[in-house]
Protein backbone atom coordinates (compact mmCIF):
# COMPACT_ATOMS: atom_id res chain seq x y z
CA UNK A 1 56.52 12.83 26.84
CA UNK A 2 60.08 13.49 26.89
CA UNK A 3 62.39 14.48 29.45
CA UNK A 4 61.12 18.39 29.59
CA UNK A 5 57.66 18.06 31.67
CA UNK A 6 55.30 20.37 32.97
CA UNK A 7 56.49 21.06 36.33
CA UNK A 8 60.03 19.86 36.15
CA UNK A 9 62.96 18.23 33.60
CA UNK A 10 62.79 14.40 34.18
CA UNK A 11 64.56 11.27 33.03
CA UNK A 12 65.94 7.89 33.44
CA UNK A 13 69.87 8.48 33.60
CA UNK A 14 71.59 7.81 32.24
CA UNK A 15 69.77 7.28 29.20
CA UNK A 16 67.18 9.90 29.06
CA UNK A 17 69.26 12.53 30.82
CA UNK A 18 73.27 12.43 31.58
CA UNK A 19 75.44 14.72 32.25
CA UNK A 20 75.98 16.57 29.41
CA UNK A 21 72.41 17.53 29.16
CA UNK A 22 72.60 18.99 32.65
CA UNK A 23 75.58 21.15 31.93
CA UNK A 24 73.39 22.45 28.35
CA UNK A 25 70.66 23.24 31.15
CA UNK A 26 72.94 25.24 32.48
CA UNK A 27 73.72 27.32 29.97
CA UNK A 28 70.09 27.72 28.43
CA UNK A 29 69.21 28.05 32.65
CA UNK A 30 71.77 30.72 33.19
CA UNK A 31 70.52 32.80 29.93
CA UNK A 32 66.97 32.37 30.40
CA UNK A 33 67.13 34.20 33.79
CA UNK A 34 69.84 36.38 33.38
CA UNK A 35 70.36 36.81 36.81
CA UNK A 36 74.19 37.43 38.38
CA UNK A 37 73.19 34.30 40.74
CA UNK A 38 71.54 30.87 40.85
CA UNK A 39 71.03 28.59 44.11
CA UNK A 40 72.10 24.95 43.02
CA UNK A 41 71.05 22.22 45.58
CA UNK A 42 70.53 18.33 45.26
CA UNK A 43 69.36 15.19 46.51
CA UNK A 44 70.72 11.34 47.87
CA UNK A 45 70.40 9.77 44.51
CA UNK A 46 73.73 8.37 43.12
CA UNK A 47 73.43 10.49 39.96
CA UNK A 48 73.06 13.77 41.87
CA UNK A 49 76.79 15.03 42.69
CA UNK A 50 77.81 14.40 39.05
CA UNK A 51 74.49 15.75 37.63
CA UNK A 52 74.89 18.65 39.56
CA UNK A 53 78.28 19.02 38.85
CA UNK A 54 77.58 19.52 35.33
CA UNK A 55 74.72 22.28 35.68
CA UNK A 56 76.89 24.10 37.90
CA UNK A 57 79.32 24.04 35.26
CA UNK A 58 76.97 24.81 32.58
CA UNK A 59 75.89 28.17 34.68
CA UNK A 60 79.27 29.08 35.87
CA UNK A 61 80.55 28.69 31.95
CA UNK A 62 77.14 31.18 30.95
CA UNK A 63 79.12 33.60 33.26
CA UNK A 64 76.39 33.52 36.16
CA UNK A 65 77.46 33.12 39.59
CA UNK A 66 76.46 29.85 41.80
CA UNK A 67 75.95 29.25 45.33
CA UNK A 68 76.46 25.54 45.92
CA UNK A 69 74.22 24.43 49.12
CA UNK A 70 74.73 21.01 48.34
CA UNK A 71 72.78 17.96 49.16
CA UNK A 72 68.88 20.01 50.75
CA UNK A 73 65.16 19.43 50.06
CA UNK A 74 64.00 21.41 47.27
CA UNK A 75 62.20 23.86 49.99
CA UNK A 76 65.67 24.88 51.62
CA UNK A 77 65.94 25.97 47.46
CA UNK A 78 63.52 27.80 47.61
CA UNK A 79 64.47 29.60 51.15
CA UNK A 80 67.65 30.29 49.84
CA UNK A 81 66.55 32.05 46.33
CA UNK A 82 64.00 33.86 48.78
CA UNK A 83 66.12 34.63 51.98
CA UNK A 84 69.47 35.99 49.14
CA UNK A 85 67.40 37.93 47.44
CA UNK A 86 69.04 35.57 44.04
CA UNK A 87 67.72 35.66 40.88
CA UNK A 88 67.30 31.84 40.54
CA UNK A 89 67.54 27.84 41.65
CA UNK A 90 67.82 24.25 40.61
CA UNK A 91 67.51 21.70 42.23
CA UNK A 92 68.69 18.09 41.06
CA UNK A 93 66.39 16.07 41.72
CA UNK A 94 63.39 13.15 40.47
CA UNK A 95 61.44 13.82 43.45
CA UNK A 96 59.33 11.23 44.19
CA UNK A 97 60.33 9.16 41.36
CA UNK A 98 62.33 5.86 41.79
CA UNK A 99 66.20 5.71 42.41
CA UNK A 100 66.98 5.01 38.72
CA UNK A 101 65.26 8.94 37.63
CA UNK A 102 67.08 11.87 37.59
CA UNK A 103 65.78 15.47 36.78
CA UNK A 104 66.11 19.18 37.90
CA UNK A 105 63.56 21.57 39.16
CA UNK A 106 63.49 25.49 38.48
CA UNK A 107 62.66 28.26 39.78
CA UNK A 108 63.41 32.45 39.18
CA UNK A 109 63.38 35.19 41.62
CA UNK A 110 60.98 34.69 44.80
CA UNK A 111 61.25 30.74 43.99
CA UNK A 112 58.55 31.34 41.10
CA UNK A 113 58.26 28.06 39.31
CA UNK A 114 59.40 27.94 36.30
CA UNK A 115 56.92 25.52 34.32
CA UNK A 116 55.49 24.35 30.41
CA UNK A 117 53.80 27.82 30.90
CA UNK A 118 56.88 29.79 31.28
CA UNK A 119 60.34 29.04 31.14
CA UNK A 120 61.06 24.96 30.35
CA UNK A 121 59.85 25.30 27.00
CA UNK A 122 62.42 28.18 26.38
CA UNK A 123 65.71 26.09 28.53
CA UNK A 124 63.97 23.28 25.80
CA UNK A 125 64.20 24.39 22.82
CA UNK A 126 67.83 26.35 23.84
CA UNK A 127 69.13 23.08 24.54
CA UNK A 128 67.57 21.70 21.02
CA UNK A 129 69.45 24.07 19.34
CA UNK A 130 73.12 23.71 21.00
CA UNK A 131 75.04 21.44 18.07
CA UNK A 132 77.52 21.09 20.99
CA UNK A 133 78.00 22.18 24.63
CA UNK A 134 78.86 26.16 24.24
CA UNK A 135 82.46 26.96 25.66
CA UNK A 136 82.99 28.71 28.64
CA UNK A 137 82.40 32.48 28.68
CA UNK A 138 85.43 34.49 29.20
CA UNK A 139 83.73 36.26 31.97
CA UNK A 140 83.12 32.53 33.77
CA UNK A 141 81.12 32.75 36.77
CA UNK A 142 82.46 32.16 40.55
CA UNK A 143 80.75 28.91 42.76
CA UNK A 144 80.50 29.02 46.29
CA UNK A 145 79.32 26.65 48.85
CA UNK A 146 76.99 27.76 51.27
CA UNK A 147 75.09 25.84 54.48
CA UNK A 148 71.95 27.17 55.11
CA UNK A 149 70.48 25.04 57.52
CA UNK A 150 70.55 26.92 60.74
CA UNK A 151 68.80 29.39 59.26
CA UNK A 152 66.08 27.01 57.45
CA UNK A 153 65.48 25.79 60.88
CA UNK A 154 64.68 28.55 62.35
CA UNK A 155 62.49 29.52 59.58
CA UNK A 156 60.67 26.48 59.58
CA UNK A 157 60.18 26.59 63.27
CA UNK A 158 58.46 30.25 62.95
CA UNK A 159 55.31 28.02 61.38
CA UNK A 160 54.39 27.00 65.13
CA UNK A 161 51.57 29.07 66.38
CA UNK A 162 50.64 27.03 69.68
CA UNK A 163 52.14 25.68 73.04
CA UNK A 164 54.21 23.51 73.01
CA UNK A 165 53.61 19.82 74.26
CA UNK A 166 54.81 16.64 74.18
CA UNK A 167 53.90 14.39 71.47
CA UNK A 168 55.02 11.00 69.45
CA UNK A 169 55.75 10.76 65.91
CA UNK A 170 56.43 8.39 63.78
CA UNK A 171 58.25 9.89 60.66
CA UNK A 172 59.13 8.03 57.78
CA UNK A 173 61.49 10.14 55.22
CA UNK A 174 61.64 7.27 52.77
CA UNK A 175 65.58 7.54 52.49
CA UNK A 176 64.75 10.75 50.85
CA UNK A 177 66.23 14.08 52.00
CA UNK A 178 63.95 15.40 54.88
CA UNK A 179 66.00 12.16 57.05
CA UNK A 180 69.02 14.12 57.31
CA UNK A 181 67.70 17.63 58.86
CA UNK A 182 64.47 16.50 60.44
CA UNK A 183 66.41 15.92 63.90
CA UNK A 184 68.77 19.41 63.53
CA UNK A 185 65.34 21.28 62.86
CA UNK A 186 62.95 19.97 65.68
CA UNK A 187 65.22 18.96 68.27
CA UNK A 188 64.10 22.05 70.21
CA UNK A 189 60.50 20.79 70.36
CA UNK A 190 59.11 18.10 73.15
CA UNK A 191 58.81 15.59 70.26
CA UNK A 192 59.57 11.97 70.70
CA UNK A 193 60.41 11.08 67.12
CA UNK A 194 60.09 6.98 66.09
CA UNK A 195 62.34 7.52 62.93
CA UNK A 196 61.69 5.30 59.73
CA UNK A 197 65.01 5.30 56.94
CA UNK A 198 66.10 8.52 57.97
CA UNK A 199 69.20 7.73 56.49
CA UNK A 200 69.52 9.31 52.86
CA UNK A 201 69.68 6.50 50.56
CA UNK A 202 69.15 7.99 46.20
CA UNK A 203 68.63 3.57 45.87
CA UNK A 204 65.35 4.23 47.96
CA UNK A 205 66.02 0.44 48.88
CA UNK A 206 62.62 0.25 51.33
CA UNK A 207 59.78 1.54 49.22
CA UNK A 208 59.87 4.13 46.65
CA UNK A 209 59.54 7.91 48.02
CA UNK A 210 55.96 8.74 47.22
CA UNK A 211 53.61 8.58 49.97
CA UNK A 212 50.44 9.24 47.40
CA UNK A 213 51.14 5.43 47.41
CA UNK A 214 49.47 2.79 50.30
CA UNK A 215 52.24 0.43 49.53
CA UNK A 216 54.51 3.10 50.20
CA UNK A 217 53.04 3.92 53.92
CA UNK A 218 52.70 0.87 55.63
CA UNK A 219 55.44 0.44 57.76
CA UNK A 220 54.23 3.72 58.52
CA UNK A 221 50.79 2.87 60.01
CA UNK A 222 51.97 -0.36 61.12
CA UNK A 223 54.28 1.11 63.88
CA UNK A 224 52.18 4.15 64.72
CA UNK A 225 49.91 1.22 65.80
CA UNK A 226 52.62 -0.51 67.65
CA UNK A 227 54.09 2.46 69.32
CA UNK A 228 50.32 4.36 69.93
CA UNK A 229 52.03 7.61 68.99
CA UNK A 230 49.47 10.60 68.48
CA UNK A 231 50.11 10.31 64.44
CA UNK A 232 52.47 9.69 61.42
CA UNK A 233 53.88 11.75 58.73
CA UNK A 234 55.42 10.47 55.80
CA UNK A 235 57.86 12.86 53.43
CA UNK A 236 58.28 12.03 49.74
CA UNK A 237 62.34 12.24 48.23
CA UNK A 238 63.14 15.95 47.89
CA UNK A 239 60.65 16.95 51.15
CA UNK A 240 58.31 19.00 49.16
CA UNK A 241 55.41 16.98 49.98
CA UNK A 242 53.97 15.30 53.65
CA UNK A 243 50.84 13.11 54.12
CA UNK A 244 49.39 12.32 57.30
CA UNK A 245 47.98 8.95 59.31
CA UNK A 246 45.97 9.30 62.57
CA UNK A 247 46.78 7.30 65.98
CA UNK A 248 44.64 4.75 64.39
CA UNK A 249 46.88 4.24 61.11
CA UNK A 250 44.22 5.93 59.06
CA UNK A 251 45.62 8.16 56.22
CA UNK A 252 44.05 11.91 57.08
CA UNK A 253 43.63 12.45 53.39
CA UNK A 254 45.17 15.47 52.02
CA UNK A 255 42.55 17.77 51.04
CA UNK A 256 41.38 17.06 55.09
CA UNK A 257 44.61 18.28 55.76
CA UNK A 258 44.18 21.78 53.47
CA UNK A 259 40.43 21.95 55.46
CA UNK A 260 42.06 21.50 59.08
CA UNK A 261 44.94 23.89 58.19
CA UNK A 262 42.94 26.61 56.61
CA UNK A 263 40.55 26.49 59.46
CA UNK A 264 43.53 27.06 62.12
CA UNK A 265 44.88 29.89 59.90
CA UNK A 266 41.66 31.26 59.53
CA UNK A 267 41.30 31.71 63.15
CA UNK A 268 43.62 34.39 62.92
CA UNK A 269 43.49 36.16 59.27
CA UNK A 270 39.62 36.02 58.78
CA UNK A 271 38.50 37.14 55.70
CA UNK A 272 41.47 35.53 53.72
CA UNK A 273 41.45 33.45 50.58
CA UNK A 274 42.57 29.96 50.91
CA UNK A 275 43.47 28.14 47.44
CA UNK A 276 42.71 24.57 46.74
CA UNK A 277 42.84 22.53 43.85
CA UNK A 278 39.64 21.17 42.18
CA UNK A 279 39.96 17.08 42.55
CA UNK A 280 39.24 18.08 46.59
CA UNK A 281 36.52 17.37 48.27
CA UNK A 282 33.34 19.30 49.28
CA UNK A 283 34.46 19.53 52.80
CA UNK A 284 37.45 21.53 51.59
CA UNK A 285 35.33 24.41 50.92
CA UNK A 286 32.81 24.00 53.47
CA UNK A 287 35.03 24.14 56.19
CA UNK A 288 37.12 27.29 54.33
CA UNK A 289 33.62 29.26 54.31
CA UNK A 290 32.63 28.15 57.82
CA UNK A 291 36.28 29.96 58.72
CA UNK A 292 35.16 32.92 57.20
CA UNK A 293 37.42 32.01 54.59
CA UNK A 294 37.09 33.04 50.45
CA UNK A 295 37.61 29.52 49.07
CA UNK A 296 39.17 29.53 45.84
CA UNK A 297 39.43 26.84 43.75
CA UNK A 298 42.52 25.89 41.13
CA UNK A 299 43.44 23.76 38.52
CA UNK A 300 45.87 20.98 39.70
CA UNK A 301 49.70 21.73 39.37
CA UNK A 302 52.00 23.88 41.33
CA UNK A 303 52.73 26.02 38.93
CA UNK A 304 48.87 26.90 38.38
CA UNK A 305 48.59 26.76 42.14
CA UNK A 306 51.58 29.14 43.59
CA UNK A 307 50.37 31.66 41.15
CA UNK A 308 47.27 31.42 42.21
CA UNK A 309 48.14 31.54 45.83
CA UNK A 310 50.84 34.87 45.07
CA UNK A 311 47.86 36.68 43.17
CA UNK A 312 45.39 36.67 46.21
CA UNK A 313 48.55 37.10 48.60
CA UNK A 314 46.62 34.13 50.08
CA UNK A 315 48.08 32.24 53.56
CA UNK A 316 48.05 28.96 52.43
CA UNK A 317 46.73 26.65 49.44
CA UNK A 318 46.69 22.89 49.54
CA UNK A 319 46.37 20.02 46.82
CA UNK A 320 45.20 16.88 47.20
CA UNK A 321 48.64 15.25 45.36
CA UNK A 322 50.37 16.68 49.56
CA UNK A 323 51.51 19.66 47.86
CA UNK A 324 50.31 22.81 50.42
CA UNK A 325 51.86 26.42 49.96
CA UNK A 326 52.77 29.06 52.31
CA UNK A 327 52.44 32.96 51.93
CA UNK A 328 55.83 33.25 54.33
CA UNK A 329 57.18 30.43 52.50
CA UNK A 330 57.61 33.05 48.92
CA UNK A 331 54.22 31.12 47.83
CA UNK A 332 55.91 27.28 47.44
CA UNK A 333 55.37 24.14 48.97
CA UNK A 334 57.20 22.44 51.74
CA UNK A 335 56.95 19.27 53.53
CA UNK A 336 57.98 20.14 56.76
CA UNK A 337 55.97 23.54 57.11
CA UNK A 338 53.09 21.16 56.34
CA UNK A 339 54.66 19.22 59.41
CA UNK A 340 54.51 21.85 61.36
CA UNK A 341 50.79 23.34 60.67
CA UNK A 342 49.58 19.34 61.55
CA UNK A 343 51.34 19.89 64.91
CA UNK A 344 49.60 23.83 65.31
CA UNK A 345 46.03 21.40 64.75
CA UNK A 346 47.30 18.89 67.10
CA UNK A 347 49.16 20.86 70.01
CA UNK A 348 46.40 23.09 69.78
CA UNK A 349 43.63 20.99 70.90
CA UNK A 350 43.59 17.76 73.15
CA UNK A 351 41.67 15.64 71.18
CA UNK A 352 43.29 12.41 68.95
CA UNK A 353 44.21 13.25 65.60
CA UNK A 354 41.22 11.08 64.46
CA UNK A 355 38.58 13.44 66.23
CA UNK A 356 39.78 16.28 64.41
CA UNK A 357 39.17 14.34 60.72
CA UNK A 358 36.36 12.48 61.46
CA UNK A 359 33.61 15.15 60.82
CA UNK A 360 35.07 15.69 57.81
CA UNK A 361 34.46 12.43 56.22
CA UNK A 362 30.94 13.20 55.71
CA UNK A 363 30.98 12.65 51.77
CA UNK A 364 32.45 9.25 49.98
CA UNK A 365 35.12 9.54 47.84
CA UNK A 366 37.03 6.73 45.02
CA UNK A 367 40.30 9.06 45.86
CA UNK A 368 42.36 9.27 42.98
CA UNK A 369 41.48 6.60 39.68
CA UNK A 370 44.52 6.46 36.46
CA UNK A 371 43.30 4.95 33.42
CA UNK A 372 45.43 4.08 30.74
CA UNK A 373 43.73 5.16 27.36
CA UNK A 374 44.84 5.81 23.98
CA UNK A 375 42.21 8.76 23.20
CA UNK A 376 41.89 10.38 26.13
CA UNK A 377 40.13 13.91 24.24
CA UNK A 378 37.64 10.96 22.85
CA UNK A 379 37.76 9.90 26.79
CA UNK A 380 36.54 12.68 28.59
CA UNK A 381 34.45 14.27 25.53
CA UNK A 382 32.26 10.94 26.16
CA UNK A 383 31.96 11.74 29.88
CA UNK A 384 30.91 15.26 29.19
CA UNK A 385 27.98 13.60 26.80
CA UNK A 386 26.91 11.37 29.09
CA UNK A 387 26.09 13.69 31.92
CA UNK A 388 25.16 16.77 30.09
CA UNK A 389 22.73 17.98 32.69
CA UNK A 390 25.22 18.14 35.40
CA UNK A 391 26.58 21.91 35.83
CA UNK A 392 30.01 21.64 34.05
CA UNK A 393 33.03 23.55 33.90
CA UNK A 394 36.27 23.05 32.37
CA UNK A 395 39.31 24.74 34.34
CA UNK A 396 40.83 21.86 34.51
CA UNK A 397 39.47 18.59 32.23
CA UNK A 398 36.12 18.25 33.02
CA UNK A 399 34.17 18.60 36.10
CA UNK A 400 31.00 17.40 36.40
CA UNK A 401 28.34 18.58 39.45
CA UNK A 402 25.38 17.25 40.54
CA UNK A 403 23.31 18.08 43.78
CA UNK A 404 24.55 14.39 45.33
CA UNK A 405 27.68 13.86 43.20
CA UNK A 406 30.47 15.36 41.44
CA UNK A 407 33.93 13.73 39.52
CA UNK A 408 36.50 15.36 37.51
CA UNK A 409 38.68 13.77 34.62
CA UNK A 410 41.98 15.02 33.04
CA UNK A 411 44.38 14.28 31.46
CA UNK A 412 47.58 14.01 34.16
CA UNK A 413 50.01 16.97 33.83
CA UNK A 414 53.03 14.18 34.63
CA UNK A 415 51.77 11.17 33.17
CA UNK A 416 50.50 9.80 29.98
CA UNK A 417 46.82 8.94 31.87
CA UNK A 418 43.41 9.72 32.70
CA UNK A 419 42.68 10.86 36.33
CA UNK A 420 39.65 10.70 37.60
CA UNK A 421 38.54 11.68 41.04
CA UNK A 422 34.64 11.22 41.98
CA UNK A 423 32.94 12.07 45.08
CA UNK A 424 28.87 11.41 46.55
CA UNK A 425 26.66 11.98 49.53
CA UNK A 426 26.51 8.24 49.71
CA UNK A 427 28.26 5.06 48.82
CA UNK A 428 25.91 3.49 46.78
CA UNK A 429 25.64 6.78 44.44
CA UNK A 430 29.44 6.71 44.14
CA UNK A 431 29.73 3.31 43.66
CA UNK A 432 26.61 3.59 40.66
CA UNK A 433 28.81 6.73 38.78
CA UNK A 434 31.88 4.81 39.31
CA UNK A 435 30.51 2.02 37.02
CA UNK A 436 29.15 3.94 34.67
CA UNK A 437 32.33 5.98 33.97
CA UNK A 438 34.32 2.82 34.04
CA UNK A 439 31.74 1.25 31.37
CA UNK A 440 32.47 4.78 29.09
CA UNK A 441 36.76 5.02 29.64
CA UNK A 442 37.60 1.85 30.14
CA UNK A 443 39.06 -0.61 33.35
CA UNK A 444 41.27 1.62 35.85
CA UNK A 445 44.98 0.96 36.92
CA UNK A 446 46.79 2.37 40.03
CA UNK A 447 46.87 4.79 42.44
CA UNK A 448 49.40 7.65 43.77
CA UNK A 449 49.39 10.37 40.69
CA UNK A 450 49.55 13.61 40.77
């Protein structure tokens, strides 16, 4: 797929991408927006200062300005661009990729993504056609640093609606980046916080920072069982994403999350649209009607999904991958406002975590199926022909709706796979479908895509 992707630049450094292709970014970056300033901020893996050396020097060269907030989560980007009023960021980062990754992620004016659909394709083929890396301009653009986290804080800390009480947490930040501002930005709150490898690590020597995966949250449930603390949240590497377990060690699945969110939000801004992205369940929509919600439903991808989300001037909008997006967050995604809306449910109501998710798992779902096949157009045409009768639409792959069941397949925006996500009214239905689409693609592989 190469190293330019849909949502992002991404590669194995230094192979795939060094630093001399960050400092081309740069330049193609800096004349693609030509903006006086970009935001440049990074993560904890080893690559990072060096890689983001090089862009900065890349964008200074172009003759754009850079303010240098150094090692962040990719949301405190997207504060910054927002909060300055700057006509750009990067962030250097793989996300929730393992430690051996490198990559940057874009964004213009009012954090707008940039994505395949606009923008990476340009900074692509720019980059194709530099012979060598362009000198600097004589007009070369100034870099300051810049600390932004007081303000973030506070920012974040506007998200919380409801009393405050007293509560235990166990947060694991996967040595990614949340770790090293999650005590600065809720020490103010009643929250005792059992902390799992807080400490940023870009070698994410524990388990890799994607909490899509089981495997990667089970120190997680295991000492939210130990400790009885009222839940657990676990951050991926650059803190744009959170996922959720109960007091019981259950994951609250993440299109629960986007229903008990919207809900809570809906309480106060009736009538609203709430976005969410078509692999979520029924419930997602059921409970955004019973709000008095307009539930609209998008194709997967934040790009896709934060325009989506600006274009209604809608609250919030949620994906099932623990991507949810925030009207007074400029429209993006971040892991700890996410944090803080669980705690708005939570503080807001007496009840265990699990009585607030358990009348939602009223349908049965397979969560999230890859499979690995070589015609994947051949793939989902011979699901479409096999369940013709269903009512079918194709925003996004295929979906396929029956009065008991529905699934979607598509072809992963990130990886060279299949996805398929199926839900029923009963077990034994989704269990049936299940086999019959495996009998028509093919055996499945892992989980945690997105």
């Amino acid at each position: 797929m190469g190293i330019y992707k849909a949502y992002d630049i991404r590669g194995i450094y230094p192979g795939e991408m060094h630093e001399e292709t960050a400092e081309r970014i740069g330049h193609a970056l800096a004349a693609y927006l030509k903006t006086k300033m970009i935001v440049v901020g990074r993560d904890a893996r080893e690559s990072s200062p060096s890689m983001s050396r090089a862009l900065i020097r890349g964008i200074a060269d172009a003759g754009t300005n850079v303010v240098d907030i150094g090692q962040c989560t990719t949301p405190m980007v997207y504060y910054a661009v927002g909060t300055g009023k700057y006509g750009g960021g990067a962030m250097v980062t793989a996300s929730h990729n393992p430690g051996k990754y490198t990559g940057i992620k874009l964004c213009r004016e009012l954090a707008i993504p940039l994505s395949e659909v606009a923008g990476i394709r340009e900074i692509e083929r720019a980059v194709a056609a530099m012979k060598e890396t362009p000198a600097p301009s004589a007009d070369r653009g100034l870099v300051a640093q810049s600390d932004i986290l007081e303000g973030y804080a506070k920012h974040v800390r506007s998200f919380l609606t409801v009393p405050k009480r007293p509560m235990k947490i166990v947060v694991d930040t996967a040595n990614g980046m949340v770790g090293k501002f999650f005590r600065q930005v809720f020490e103010p709150w009643p929250l005792e916080v059992i902390p799992l490898y807080f400490e940023p690590d870009g070698r994410f020597p524990n388990h890799e920072p994607n909490p899509l995966k089981d495997e990667n949250i089970r120190e997680l449930v295991a000492k939210v069982r130990e400790t009885k603390a009222d839940f657990g949240a676990a951050f991926d590497g650059d803190g744009d994403r959170c996922m959720f377990v109960d007091e019981k060690g259950e994951r609250i699945p993440s299109d629960f999350v986007t229903a008990l969110v919207a809900r809570r939000i809906l309480a106060k801004e009736r009538g609203a649209s709430v976005v969410y992205d078509l692999r979520s369940s029924w419930v997602v929509k059921e409970e955004i009607e019973a709000g008095g919600g307009k539930a609209v439903r998008d194709r997967v991808g934040h790009a896709f999904m934060k325009a989506t989300v600006r274009k209604l001037n809608a609250p919030f909008g949620g994906e099932l991958s623990g991507h949810y997006y925030f009207r007074d967050h400029w429209f993006a995604d971040s892991g700890m406002i996410a944090f803080v809306h669980m705690l708005n449910v939570l503080m807001g109501d007496s009840r265990p975590a699990s009585a607030h998710s358990a009348p939602l798992r009223r349908y049965f779902a397979t969560g999230e199926i890859n499979f690995h096949v070589r015609d994947k157009d051949a793939a989902i045409e011979a699901v479409t022909k096999k369940f013709a009768d269903g009512r079918q639409d194709q925003l996004d792959g295929i979906t396929i709706e029956y009065a008991d069941w529905w699934c979607n397949v598509r072809k992963s925006n990130t990886e060279p796979v299949l996805r398929l996500n199926l839900e029923a009214k009963t077990a034994a239905r989704r269990d049936e479908i299940l086999k019959t689409i495996i009998g028509i693609v093919g055996p499945p592989e892992t989980e945690g895509g997105h």
